[in-house]
Structures are given as structure tokens and as C-alpha cells.
PDB file of N, CA and C in Angstrom:
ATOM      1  N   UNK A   1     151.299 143.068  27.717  1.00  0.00           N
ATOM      2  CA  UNK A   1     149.963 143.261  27.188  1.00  0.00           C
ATOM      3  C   UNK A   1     149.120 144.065  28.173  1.00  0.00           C
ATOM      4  N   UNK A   2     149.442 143.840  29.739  1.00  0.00           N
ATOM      5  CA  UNK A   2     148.573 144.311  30.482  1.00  0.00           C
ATOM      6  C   UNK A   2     148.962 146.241  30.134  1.00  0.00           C
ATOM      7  N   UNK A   3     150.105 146.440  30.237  1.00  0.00           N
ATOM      8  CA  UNK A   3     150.508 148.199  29.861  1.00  0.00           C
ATOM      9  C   UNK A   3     149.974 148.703  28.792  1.00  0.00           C
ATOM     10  N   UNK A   4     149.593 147.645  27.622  1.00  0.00           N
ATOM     11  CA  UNK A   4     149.023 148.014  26.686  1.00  0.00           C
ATOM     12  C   UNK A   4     147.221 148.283  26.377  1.00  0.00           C
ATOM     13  N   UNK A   5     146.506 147.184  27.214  1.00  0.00           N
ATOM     14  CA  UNK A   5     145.260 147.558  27.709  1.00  0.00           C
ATOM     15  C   UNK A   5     145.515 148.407  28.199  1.00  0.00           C
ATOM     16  N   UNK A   6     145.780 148.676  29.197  1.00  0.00           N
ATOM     17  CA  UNK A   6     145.891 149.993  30.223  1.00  0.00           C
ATOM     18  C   UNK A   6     146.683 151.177  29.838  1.00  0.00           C
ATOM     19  N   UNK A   7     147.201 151.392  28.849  1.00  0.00           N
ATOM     20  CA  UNK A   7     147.440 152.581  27.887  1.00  0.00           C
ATOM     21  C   UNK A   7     146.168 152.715  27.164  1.00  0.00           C
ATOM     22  N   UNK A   8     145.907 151.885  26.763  1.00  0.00           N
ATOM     23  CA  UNK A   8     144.529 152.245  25.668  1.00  0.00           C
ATOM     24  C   UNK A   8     142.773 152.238  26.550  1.00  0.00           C
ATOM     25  N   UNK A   9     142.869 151.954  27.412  1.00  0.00           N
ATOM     26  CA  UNK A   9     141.459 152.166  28.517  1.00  0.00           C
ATOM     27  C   UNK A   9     141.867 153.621  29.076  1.00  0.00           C
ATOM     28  N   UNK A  10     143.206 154.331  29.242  1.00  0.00           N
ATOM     29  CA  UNK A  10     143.446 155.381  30.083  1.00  0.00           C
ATOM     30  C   UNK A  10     143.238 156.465  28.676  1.00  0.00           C
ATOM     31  N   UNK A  11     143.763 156.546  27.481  1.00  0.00           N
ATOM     32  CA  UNK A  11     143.590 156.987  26.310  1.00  0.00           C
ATOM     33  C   UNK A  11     141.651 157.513  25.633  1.00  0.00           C
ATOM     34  N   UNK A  12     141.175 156.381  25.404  1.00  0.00           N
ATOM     35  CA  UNK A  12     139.969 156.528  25.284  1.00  0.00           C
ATOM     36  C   UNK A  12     139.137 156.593  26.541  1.00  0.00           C
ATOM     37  N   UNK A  13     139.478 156.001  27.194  1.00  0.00           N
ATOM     38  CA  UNK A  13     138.396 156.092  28.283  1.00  0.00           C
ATOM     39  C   UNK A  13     137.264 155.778  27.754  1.00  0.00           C
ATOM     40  N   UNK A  14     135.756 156.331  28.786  1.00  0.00           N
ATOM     41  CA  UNK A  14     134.596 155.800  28.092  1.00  0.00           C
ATOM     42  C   UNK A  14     134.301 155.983  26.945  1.00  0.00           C
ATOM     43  N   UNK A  15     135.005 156.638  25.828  1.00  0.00           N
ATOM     44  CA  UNK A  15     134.787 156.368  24.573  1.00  0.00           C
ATOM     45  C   UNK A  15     135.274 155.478  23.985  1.00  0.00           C
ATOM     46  N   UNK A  16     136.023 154.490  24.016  1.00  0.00           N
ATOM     47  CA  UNK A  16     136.579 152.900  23.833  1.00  0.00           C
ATOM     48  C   UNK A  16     135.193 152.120  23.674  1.00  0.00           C
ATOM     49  N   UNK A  17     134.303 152.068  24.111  1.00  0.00           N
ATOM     50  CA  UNK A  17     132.992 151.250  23.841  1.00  0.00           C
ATOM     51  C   UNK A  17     132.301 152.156  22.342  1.00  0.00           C
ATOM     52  N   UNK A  18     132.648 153.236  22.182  1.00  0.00           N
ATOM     53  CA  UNK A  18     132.167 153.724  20.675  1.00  0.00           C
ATOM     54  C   UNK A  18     133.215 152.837  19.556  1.00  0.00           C
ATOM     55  N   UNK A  19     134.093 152.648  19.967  1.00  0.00           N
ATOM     56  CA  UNK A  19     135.061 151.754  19.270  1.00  0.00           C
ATOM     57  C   UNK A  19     134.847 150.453  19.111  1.00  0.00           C
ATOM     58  N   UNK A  20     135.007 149.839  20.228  1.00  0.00           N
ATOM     59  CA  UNK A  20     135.131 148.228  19.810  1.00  0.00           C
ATOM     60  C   UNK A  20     133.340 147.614  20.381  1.00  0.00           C
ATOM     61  N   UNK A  21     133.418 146.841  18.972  1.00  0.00           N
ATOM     62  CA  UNK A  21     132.040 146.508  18.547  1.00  0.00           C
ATOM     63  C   UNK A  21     132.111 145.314  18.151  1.00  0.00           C
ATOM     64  N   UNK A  22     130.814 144.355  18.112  1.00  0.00           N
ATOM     65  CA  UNK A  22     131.212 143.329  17.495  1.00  0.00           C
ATOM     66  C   UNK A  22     131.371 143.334  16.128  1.00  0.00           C
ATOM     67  N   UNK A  23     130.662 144.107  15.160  1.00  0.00           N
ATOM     68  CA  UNK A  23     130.849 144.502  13.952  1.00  0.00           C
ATOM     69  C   UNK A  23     132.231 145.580  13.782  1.00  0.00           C
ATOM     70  N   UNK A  24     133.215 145.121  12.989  1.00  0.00           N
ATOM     71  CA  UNK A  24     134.083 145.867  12.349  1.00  0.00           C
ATOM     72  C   UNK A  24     133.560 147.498  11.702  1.00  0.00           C
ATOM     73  N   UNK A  25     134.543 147.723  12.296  1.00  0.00           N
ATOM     74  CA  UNK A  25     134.231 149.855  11.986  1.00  0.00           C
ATOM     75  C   UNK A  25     134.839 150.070  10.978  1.00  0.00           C
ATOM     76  N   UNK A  26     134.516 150.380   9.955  1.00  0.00           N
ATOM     77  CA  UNK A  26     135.376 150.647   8.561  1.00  0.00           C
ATOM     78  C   UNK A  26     135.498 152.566   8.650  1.00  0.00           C
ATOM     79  N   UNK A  27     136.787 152.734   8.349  1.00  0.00           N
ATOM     80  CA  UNK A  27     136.806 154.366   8.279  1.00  0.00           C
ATOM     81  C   UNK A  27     137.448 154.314   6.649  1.00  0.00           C
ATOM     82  N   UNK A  28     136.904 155.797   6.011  1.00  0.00           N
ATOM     83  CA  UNK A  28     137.659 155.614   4.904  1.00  0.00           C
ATOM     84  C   UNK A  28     138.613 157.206   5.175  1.00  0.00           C
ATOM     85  N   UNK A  29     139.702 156.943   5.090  1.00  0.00           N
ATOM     86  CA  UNK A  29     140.645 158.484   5.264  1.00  0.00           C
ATOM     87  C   UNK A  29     141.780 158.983   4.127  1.00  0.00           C
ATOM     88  N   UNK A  30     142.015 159.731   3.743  1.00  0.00           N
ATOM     89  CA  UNK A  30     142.714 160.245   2.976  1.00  0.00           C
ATOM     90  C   UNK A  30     144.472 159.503   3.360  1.00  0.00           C
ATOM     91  N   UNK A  31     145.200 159.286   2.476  1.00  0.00           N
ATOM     92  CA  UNK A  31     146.397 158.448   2.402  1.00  0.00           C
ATOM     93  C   UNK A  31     147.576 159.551   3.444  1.00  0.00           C
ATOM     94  N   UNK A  32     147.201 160.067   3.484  1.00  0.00           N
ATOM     95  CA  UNK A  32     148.308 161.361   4.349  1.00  0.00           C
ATOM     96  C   UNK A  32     147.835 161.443   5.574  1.00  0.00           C
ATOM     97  N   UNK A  33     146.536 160.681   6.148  1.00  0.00           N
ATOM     98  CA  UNK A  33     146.780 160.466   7.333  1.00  0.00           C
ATOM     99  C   UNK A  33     146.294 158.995   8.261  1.00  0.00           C
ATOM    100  N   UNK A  34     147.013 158.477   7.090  1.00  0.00           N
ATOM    101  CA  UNK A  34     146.912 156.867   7.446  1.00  0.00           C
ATOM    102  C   UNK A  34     148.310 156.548   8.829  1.00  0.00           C
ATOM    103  N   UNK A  35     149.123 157.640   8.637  1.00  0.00           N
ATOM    104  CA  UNK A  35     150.303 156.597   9.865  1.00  0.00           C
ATOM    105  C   UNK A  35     149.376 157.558  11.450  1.00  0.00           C
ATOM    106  N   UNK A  36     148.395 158.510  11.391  1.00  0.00           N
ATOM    107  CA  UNK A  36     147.525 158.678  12.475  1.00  0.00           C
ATOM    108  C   UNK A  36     146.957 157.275  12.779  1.00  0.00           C
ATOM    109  N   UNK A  37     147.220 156.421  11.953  1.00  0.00           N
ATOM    110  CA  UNK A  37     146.151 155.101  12.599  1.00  0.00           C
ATOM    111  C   UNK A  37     146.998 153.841  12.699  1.00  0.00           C
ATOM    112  N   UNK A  38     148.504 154.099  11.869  1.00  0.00           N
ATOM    113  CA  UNK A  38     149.217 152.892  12.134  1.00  0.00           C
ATOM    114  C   UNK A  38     150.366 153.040  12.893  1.00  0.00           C
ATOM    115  N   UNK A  39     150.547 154.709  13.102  1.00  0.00           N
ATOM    116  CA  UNK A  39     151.597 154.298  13.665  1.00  0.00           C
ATOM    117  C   UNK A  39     151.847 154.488  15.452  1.00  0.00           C
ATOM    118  N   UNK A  40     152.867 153.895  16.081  1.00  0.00           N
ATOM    119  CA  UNK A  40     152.802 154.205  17.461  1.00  0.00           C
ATOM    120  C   UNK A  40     152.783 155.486  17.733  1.00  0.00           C
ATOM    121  N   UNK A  41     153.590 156.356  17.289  1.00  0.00           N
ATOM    122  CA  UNK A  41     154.350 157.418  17.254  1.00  0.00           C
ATOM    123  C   UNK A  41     153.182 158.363  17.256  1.00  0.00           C
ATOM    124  N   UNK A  42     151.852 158.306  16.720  1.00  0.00           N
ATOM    125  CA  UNK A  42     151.116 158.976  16.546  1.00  0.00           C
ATOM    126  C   UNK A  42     150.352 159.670  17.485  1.00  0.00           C
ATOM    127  N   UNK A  43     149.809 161.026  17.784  1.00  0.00           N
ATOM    128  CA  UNK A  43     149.274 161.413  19.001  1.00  0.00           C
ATOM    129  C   UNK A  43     147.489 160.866  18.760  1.00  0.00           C
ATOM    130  N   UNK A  44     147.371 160.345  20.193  1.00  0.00           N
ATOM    131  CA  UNK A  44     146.121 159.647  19.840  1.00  0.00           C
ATOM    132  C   UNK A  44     145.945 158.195  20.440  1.00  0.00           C
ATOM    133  N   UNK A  45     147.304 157.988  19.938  1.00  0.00           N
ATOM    134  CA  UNK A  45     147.188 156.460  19.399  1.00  0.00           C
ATOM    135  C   UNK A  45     146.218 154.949  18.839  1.00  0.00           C
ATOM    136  N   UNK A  46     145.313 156.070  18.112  1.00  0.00           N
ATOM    137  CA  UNK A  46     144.547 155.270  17.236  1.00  0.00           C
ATOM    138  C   UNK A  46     145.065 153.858  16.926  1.00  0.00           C
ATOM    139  N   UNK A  47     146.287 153.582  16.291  1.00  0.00           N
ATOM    140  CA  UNK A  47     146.812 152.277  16.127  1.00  0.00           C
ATOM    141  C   UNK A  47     146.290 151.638  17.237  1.00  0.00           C
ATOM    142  N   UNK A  48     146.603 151.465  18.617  1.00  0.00           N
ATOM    143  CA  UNK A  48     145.810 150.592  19.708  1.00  0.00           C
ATOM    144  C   UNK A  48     144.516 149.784  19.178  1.00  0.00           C
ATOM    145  N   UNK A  49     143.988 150.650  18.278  1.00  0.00           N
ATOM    146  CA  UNK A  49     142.113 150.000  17.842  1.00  0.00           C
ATOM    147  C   UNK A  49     142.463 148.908  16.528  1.00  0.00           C
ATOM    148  N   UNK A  50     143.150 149.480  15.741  1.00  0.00           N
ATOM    149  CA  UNK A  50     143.035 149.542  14.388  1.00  0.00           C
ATOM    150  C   UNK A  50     143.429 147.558  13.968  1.00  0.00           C
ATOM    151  N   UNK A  51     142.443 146.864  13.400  1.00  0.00           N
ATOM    152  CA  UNK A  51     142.690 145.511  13.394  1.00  0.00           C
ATOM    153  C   UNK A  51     143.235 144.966  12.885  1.00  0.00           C
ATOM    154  N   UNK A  52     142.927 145.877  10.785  1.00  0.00           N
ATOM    155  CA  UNK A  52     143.296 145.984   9.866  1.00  0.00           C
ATOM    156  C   UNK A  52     143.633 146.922   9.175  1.00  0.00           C
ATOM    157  N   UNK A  53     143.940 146.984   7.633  1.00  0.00           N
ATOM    158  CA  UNK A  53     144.218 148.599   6.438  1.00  0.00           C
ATOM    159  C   UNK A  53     143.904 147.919   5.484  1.00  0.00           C
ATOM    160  N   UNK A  54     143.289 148.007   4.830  1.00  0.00           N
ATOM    161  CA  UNK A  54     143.163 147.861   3.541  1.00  0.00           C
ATOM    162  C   UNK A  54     143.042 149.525   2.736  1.00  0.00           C
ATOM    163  N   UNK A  55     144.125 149.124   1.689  1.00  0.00           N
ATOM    164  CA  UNK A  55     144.489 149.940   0.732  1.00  0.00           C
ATOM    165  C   UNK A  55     143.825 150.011  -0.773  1.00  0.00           C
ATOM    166  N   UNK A  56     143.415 150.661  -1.219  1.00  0.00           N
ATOM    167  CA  UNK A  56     143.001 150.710  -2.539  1.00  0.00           C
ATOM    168  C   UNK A  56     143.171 152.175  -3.319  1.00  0.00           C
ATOM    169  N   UNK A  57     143.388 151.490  -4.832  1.00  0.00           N
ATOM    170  CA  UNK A  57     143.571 153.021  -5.467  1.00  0.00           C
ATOM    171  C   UNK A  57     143.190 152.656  -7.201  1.00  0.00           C
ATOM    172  N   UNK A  58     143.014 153.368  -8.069  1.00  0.00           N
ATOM    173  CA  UNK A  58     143.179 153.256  -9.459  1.00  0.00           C
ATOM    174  C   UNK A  58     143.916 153.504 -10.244  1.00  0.00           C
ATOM    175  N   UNK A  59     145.064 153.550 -10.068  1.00  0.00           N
ATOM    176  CA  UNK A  59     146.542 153.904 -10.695  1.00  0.00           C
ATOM    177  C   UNK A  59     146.512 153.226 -11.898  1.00  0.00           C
ATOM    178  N   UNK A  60     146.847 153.221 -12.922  1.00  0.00           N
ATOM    179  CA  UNK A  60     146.916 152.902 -14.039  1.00  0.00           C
ATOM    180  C   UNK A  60     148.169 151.520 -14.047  1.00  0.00           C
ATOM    181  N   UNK A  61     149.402 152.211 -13.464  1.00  0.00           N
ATOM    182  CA  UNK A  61     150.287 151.569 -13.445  1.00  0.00           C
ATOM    183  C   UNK A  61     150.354 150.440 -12.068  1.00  0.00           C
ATOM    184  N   UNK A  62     149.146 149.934 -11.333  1.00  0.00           N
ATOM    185  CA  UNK A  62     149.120 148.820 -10.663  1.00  0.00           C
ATOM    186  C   UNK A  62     148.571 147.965 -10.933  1.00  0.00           C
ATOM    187  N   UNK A  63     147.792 148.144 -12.476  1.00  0.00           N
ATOM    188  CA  UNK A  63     146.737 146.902 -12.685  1.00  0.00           C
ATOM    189  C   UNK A  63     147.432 145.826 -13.072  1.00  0.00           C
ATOM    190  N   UNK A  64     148.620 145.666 -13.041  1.00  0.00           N
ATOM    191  CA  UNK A  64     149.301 144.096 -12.924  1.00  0.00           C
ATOM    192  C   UNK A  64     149.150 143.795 -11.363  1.00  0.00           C
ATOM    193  N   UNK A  65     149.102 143.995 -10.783  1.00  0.00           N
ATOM    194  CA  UNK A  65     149.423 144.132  -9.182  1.00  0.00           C
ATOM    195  C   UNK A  65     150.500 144.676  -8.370  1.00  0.00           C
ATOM    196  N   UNK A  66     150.477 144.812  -7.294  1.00  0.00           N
ATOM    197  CA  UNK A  66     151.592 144.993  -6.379  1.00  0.00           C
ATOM    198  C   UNK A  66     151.584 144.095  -5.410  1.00  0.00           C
ATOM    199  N   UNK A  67     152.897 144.104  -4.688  1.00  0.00           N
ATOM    200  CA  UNK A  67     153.404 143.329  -3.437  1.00  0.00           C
ATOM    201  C   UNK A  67     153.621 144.154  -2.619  1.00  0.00           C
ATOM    202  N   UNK A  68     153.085 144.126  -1.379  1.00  0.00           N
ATOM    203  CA  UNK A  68     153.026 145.054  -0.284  1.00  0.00           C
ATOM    204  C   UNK A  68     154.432 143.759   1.012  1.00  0.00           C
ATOM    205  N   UNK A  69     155.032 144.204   1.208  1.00  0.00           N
ATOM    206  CA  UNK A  69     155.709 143.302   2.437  1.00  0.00           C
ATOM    207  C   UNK A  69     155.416 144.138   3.497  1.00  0.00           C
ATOM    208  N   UNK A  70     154.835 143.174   4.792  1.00  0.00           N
ATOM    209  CA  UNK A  70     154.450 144.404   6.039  1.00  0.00           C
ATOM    210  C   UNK A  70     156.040 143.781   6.746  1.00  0.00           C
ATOM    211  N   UNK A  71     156.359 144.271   7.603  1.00  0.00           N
ATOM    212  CA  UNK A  71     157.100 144.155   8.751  1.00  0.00           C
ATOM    213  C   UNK A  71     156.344 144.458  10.177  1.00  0.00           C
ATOM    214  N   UNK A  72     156.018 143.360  10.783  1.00  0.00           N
ATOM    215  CA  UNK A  72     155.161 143.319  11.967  1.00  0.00           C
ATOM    216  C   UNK A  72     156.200 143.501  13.054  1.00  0.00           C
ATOM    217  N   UNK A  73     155.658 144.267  13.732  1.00  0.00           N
ATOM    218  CA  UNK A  73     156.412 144.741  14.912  1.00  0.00           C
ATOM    219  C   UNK A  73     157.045 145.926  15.256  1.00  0.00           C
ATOM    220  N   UNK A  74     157.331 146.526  13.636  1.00  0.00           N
ATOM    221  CA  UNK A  74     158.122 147.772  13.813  1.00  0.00           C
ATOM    222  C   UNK A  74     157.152 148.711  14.105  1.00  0.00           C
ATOM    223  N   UNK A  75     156.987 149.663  14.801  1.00  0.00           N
ATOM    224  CA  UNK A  75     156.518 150.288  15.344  1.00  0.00           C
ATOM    225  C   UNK A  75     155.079 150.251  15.560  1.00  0.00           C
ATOM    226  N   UNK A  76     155.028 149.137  16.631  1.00  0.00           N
ATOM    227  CA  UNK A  76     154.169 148.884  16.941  1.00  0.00           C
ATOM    228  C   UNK A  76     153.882 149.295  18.308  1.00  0.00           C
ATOM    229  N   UNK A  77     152.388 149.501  18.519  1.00  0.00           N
ATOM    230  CA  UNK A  77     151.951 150.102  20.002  1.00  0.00           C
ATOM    231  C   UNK A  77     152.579 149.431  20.926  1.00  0.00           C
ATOM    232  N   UNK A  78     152.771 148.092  20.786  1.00  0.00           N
ATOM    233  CA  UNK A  78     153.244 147.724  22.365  1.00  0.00           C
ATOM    234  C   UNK A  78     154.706 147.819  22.154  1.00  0.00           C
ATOM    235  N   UNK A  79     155.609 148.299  22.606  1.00  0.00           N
ATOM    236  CA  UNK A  79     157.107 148.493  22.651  1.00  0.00           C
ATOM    237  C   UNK A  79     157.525 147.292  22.996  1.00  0.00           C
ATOM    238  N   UNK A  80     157.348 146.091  23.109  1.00  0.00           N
ATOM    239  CA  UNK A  80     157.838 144.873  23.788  1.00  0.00           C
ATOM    240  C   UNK A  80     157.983 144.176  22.428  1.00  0.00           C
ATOM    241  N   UNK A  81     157.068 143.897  21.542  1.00  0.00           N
ATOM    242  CA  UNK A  81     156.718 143.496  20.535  1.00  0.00           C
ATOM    243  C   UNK A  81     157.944 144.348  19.430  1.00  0.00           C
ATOM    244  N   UNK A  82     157.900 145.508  19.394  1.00  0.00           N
ATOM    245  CA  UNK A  82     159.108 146.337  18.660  1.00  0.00           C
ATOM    246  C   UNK A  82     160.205 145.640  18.688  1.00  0.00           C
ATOM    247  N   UNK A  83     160.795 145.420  20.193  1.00  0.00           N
ATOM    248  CA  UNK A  83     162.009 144.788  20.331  1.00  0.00           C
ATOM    249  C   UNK A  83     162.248 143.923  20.248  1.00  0.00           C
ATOM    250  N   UNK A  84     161.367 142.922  19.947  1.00  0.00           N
ATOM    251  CA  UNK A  84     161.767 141.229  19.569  1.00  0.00           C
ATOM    252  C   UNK A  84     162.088 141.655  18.117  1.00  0.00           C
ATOM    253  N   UNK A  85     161.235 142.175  17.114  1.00  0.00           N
ATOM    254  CA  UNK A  85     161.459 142.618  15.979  1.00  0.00           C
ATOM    255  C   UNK A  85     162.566 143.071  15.832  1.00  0.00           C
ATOM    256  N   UNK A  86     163.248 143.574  16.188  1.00  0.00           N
ATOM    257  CA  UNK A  86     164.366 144.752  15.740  1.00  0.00           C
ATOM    258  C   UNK A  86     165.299 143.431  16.866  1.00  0.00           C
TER     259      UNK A  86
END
């Protein structure tokens, strides 16, 4: 955990306090660049911030619902966490 603070304080730097707030930051972004925010892999590494996702859409064909299954861990910012997963 400590490599992982300290990836993400060296990353943002003093802009990390524009980030974490006590009020939740809602962004709304286009679906094509949602793995910029979830995934590790991403340059940036936005994921470090990101708490939650919530998804929404009006598709015709979801108004029964859907089932989303996450898999926690897979590529996730901290690489330690990856490998218990996998």
C-alpha cells in the first residue's frame, strides 16, 4: 500500500488535493474512455483516485436489466492485489 500512495503522491503531486475531497467528484465521460479511469495500464493512472463507476444508458434492450460481474483485482493499480487474484 505504501508503493501505492507513493506512486500516486509522485503522479499528481500538488494536484492530488484538487482530487480528493470530502465530497465525491462525479465526472461524466464518454464510454471509450472509461478504461483511462479503470484501468492500471492506463497513462495517468487516474484509476489510483477513482472510488467508484457507475454506468448508465437507454438501450431499449436493457430495460429488463443486466448483470454486471466485476472481478476485483484484475488489473488493478496496486500489482500485489492483481496477484492474489490471478
Amino acid at each position: 500500500m505504501k508503493d501505492f500512495v507513493n506512486e500516486t503522491n509522485t503522479i499528481f503531486g500538488d494536484d492530488l488535493k484538487s482530487f480528493v475531497k470530502p465530497q465525491s467528484r462525479f465526472d461524466e465521460i464518454d464510454i471509450s474512455d472509461l478504461s483511462q479511469y479503470t484501468s492500471a495500464e492506463a497513462e495517468g493512472k487516474r484509476c489510483n483516485l477513482v472510488k467508484y463507476v457507475e454506468l448508465g444508458s437507454n438501450l431499449d434492450f436493457l430495460r429488463d436489466g443486466i448483470e454486471i460481474v466485476d472481478t476485483p483485482g484484475l488489473d488493478d493499480p496496486v500489482i500485489q492485489r492483481e496477484e492474489i487474484t490471478k
